[in-house]
N, C-alpha and C. Protein backbone atom coordinates (compact mmCIF):
# COMPACT_ATOMS: atom_id res chain seq x y z
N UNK A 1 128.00 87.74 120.77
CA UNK A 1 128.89 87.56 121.86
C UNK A 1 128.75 88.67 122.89
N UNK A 2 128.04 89.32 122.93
CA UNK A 2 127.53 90.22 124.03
C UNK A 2 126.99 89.76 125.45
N UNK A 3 127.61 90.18 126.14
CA UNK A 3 126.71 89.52 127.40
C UNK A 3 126.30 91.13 128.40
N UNK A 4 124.91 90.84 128.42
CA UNK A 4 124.38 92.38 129.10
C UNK A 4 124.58 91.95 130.55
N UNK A 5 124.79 90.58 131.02
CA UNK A 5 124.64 90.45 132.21
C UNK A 5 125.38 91.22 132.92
N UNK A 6 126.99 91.61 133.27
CA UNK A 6 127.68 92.35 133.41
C UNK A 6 127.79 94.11 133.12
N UNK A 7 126.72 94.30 132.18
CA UNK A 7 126.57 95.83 132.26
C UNK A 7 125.69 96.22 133.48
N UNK A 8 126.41 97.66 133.64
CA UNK A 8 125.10 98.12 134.89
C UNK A 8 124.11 99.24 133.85
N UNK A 9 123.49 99.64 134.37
CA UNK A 9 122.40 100.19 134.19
C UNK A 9 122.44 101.79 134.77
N UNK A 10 122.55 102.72 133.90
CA UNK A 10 123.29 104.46 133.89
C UNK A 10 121.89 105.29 134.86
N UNK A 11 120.46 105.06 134.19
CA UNK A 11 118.95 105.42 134.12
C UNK A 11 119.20 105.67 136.31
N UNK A 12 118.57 106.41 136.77
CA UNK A 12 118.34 106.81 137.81
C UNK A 12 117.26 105.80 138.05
N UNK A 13 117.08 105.18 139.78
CA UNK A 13 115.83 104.26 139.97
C UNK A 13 114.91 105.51 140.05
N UNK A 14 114.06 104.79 139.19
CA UNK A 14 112.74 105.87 139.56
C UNK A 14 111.81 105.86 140.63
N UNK A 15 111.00 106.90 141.14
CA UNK A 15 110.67 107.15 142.43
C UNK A 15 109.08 107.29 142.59
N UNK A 16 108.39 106.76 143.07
CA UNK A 16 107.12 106.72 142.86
C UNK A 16 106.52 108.21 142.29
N UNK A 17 105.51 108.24 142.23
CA UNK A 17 104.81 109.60 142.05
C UNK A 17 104.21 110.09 143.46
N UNK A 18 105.02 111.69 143.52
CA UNK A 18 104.60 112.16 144.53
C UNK A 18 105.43 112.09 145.90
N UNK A 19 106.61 111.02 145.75
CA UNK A 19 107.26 111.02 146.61
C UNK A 19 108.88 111.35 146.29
N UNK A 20 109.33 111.59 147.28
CA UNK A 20 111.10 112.15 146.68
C UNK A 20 111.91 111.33 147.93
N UNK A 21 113.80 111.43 147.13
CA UNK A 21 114.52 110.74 148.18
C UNK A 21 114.33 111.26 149.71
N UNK A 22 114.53 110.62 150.68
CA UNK A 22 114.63 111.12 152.24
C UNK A 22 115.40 112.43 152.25
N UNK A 23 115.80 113.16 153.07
CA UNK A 23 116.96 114.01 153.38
C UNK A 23 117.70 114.03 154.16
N UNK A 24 118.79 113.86 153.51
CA UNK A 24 120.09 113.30 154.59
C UNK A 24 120.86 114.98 155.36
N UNK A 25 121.69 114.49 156.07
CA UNK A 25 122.14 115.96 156.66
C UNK A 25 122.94 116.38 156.02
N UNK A 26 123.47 116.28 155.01
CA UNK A 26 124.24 116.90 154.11
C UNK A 26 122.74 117.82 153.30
N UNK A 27 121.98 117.78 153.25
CA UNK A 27 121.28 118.28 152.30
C UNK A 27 120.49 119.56 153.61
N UNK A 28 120.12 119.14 154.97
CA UNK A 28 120.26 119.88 155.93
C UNK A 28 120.98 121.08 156.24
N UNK A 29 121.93 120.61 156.11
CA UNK A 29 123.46 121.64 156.07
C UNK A 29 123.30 122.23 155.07
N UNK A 30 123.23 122.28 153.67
CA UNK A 30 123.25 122.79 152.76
C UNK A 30 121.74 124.23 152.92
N UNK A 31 120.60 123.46 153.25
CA UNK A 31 119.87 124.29 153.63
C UNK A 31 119.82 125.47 154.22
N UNK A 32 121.22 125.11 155.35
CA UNK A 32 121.14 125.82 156.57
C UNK A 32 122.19 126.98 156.04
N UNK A 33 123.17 126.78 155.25
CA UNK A 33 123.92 127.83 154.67
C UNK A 33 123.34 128.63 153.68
N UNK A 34 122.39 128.13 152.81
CA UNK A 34 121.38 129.11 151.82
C UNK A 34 120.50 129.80 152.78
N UNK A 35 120.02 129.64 153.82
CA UNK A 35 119.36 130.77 154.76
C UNK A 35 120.00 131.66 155.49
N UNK A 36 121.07 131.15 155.81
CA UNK A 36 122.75 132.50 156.10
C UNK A 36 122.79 132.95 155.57
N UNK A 37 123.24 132.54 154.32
CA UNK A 37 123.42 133.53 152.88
C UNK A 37 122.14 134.77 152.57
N UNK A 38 121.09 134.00 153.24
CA UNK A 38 120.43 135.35 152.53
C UNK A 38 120.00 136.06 153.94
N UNK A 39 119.92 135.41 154.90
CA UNK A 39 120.29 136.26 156.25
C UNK A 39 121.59 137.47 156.29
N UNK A 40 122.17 137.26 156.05
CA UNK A 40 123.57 137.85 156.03
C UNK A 40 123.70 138.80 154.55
N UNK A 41 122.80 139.15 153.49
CA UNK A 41 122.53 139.70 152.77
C UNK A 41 121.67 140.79 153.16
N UNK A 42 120.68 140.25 154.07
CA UNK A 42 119.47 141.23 154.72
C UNK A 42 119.88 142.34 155.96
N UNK A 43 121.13 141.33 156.64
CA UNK A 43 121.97 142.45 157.25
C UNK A 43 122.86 143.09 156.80
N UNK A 44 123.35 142.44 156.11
CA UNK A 44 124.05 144.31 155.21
C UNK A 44 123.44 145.23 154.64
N UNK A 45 122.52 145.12 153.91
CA UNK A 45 121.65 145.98 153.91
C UNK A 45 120.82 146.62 154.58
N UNK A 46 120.55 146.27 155.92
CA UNK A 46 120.46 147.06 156.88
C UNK A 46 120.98 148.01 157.54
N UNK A 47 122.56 147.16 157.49
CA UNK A 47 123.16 147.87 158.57
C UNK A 47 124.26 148.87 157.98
N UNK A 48 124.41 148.42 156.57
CA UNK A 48 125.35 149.12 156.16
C UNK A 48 125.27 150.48 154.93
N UNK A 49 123.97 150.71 154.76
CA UNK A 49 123.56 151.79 153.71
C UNK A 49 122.29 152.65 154.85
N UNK A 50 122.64 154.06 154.33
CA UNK A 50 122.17 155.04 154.98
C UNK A 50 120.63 154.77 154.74
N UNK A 51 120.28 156.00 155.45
CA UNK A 51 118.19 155.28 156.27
C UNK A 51 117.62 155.35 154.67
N UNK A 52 117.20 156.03 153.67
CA UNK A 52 116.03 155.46 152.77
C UNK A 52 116.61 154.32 151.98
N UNK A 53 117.96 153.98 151.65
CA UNK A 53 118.47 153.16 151.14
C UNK A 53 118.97 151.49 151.91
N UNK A 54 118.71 151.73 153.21
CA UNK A 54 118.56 150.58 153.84
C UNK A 54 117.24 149.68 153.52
N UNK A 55 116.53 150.58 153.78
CA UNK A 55 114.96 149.85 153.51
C UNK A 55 115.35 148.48 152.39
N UNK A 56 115.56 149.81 151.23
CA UNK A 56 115.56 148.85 149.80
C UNK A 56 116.63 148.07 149.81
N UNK A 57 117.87 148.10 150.16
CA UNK A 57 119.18 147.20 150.14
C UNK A 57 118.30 145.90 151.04
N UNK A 58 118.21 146.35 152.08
CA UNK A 58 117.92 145.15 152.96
C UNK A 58 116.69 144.52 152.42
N UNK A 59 116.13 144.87 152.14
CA UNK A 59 114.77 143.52 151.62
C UNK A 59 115.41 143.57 150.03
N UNK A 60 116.21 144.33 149.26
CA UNK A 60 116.01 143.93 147.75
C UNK A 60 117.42 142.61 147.61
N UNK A 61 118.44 142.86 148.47
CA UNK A 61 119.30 141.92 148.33
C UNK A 61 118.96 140.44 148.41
N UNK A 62 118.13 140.36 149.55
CA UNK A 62 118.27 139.02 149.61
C UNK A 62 117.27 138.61 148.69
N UNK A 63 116.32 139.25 148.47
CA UNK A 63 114.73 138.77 147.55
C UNK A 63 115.47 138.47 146.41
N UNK A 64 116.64 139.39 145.41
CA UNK A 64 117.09 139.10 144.45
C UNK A 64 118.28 138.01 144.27
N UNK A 65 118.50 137.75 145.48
CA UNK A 65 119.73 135.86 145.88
C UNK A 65 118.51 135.28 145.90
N UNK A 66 117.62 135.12 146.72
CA UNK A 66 116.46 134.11 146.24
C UNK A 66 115.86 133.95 144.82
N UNK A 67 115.94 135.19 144.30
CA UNK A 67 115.14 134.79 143.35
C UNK A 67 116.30 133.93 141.98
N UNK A 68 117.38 134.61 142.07
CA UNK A 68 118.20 133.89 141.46
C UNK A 68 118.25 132.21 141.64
N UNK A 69 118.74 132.09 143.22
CA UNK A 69 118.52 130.82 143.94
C UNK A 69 117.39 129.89 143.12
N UNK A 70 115.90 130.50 142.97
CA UNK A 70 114.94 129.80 142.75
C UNK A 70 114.95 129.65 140.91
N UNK A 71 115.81 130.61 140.58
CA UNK A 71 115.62 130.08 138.66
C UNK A 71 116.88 129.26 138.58
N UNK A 72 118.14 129.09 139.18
CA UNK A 72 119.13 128.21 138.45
C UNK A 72 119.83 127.27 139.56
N UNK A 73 119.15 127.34 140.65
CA UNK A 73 119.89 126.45 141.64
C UNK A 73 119.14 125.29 142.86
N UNK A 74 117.94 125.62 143.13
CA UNK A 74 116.77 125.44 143.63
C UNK A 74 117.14 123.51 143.35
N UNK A 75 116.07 123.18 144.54
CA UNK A 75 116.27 121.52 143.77
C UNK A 75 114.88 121.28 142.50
N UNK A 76 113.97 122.43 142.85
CA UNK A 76 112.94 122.62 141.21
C UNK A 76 113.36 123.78 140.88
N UNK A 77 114.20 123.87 140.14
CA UNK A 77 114.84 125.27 139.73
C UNK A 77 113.87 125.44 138.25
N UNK A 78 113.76 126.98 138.46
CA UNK A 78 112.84 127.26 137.14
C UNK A 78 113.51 126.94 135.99
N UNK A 79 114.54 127.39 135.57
CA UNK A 79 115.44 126.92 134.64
C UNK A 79 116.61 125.40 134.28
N UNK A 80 116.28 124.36 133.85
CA UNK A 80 117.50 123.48 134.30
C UNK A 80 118.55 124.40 133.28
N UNK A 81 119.65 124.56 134.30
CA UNK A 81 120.89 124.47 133.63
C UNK A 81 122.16 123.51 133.53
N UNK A 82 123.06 123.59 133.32
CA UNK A 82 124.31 123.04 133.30
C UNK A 82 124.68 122.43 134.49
N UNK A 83 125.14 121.58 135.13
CA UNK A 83 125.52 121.45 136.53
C UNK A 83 126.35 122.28 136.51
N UNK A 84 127.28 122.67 135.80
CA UNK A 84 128.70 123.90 136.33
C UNK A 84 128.20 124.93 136.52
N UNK A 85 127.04 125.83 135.07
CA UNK A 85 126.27 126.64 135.99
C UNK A 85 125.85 126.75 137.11
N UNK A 86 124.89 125.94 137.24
CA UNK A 86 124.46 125.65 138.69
C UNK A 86 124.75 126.08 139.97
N UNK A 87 126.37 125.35 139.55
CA UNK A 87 127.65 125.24 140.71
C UNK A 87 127.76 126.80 140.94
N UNK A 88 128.15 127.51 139.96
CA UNK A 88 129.07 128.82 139.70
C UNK A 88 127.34 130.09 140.10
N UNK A 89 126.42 130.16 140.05
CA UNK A 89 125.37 130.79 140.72
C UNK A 89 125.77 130.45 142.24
N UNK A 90 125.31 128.92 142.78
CA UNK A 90 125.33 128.78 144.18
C UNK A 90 126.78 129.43 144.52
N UNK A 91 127.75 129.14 143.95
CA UNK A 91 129.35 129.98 144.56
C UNK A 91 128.91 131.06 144.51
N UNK A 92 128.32 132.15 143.26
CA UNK A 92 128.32 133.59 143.75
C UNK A 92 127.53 134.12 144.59
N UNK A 93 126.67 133.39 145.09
CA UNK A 93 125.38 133.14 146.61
C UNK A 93 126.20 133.49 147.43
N UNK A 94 126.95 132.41 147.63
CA UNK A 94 127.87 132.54 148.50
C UNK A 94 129.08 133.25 148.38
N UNK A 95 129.79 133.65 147.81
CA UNK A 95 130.23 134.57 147.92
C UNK A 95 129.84 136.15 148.16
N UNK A 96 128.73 136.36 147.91
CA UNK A 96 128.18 137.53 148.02
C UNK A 96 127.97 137.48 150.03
N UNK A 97 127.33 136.98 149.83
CA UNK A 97 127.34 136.76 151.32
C UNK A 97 128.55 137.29 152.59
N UNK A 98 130.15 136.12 152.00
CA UNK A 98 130.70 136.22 152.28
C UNK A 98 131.29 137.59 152.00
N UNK A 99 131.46 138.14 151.04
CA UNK A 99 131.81 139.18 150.91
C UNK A 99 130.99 140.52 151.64
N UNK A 100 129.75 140.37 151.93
CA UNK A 100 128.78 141.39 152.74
C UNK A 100 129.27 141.20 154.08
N UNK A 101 129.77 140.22 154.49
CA UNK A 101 130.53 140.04 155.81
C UNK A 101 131.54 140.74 156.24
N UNK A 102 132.54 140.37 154.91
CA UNK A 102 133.69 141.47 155.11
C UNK A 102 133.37 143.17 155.16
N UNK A 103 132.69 143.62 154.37
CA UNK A 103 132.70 144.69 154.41
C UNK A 103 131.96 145.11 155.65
N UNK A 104 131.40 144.16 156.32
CA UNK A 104 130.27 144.68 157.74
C UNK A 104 131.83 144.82 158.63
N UNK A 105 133.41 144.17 158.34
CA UNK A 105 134.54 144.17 159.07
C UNK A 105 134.27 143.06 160.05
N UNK A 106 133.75 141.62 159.75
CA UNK A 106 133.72 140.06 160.33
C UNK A 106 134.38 139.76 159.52
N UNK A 107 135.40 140.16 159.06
CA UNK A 107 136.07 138.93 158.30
C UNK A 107 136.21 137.39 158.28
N UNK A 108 136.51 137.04 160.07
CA UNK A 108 136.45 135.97 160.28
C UNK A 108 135.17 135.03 160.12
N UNK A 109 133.98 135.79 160.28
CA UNK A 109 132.87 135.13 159.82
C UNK A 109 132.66 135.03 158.71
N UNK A 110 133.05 135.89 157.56
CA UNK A 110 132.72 135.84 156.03
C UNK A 110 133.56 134.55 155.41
N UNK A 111 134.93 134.69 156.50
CA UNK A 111 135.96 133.43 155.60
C UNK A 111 135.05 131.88 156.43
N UNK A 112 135.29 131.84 157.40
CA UNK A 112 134.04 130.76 157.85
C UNK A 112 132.88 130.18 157.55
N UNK A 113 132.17 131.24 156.94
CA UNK A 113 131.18 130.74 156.23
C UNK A 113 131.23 130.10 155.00
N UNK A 114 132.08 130.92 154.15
CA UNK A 114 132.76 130.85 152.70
C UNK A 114 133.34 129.31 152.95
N UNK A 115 134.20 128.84 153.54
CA UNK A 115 134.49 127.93 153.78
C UNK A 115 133.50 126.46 154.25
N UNK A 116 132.89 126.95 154.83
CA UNK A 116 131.81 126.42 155.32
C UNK A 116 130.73 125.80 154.22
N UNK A 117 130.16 126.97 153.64
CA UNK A 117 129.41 126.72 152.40
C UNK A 117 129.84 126.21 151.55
N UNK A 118 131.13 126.42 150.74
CA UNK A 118 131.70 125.62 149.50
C UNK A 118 131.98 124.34 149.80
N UNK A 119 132.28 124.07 151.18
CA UNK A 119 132.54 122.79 151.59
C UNK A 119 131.71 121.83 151.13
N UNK A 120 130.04 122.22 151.63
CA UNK A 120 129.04 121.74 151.71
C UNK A 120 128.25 121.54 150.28
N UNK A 121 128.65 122.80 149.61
CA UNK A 121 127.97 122.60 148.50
C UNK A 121 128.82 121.65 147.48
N UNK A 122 130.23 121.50 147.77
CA UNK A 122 131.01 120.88 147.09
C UNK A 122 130.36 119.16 147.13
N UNK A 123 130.40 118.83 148.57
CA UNK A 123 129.42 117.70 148.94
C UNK A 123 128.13 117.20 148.19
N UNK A 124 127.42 118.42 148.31
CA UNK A 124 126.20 118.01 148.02
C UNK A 124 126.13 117.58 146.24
N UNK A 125 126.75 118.90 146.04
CA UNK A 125 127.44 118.59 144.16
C UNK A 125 127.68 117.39 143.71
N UNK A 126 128.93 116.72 144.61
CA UNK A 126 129.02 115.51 144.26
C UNK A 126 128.05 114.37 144.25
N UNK A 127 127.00 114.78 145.43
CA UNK A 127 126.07 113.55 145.61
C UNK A 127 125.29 113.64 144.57
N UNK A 128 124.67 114.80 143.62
CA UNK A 128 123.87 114.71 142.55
C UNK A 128 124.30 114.55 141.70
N UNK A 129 125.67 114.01 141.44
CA UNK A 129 126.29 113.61 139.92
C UNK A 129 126.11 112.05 140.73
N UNK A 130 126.62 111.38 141.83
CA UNK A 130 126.39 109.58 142.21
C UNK A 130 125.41 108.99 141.73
């Protein structure tokens, strides 16, 4: 007495080889706040640690949000993790960010962005669980 006709089907459509979904502007946007984030990492460390320690703040901050970025959050992330992981790396991205803002004394830009980004990533989150 089973009828499969009425079940749907859980399995993701699969995608040829070699090709991936389009990119919508939510995934744009999302882009565009992970290059803030590490923009805005590269200027605090510039601007905000004295001369031999700028050097290294400013190129080691953001190289080390990327590199994080690229093992647990990435869309080929070296590591798969958890989606909540996932989530909770990209938040401290961004928060770091946001927080390098405040202390540059933009507050209003750090909460803007912060806002901005979780928004987006909240979005995008949801679209990879649909």
């Amino acid at each position: 007495m089973s009828d499969a006709s009425g079940a749907r089907s859980s399995a993701p459509a699969e995608q040829a080889p070699g090709t991936r979904p389009p990119l919508s502007a939510i995934d744009l946007l999302a882009f565009v706040c992970e290059l803030f984030a590490f923009a805005s990492l590269a200027i605090w460390g510039f601007a905000m640690w004295p001369f031999p320690w700028n050097i290294v703040v400013g190129i080691g901050a953001p190289v080390l949000a990327i590199l994080v970025w690229a093992l647990f959050v990435s869309p080929r992330a070296v590591l798969a993790v958890h989606p909540f992981v996932r989530a909770l790396v990209e938040l401290l991205v961004y928060a770091a960010a946001t927080a390098a803002w405040w202390s540059m004394g933009n507050v209003w830009i750090g909460l803007v962005f912060g806002v901005i980004a979780v928004t987006i990533g909240a979005i995008a989150g949801r679209r990879r669980f649909a």
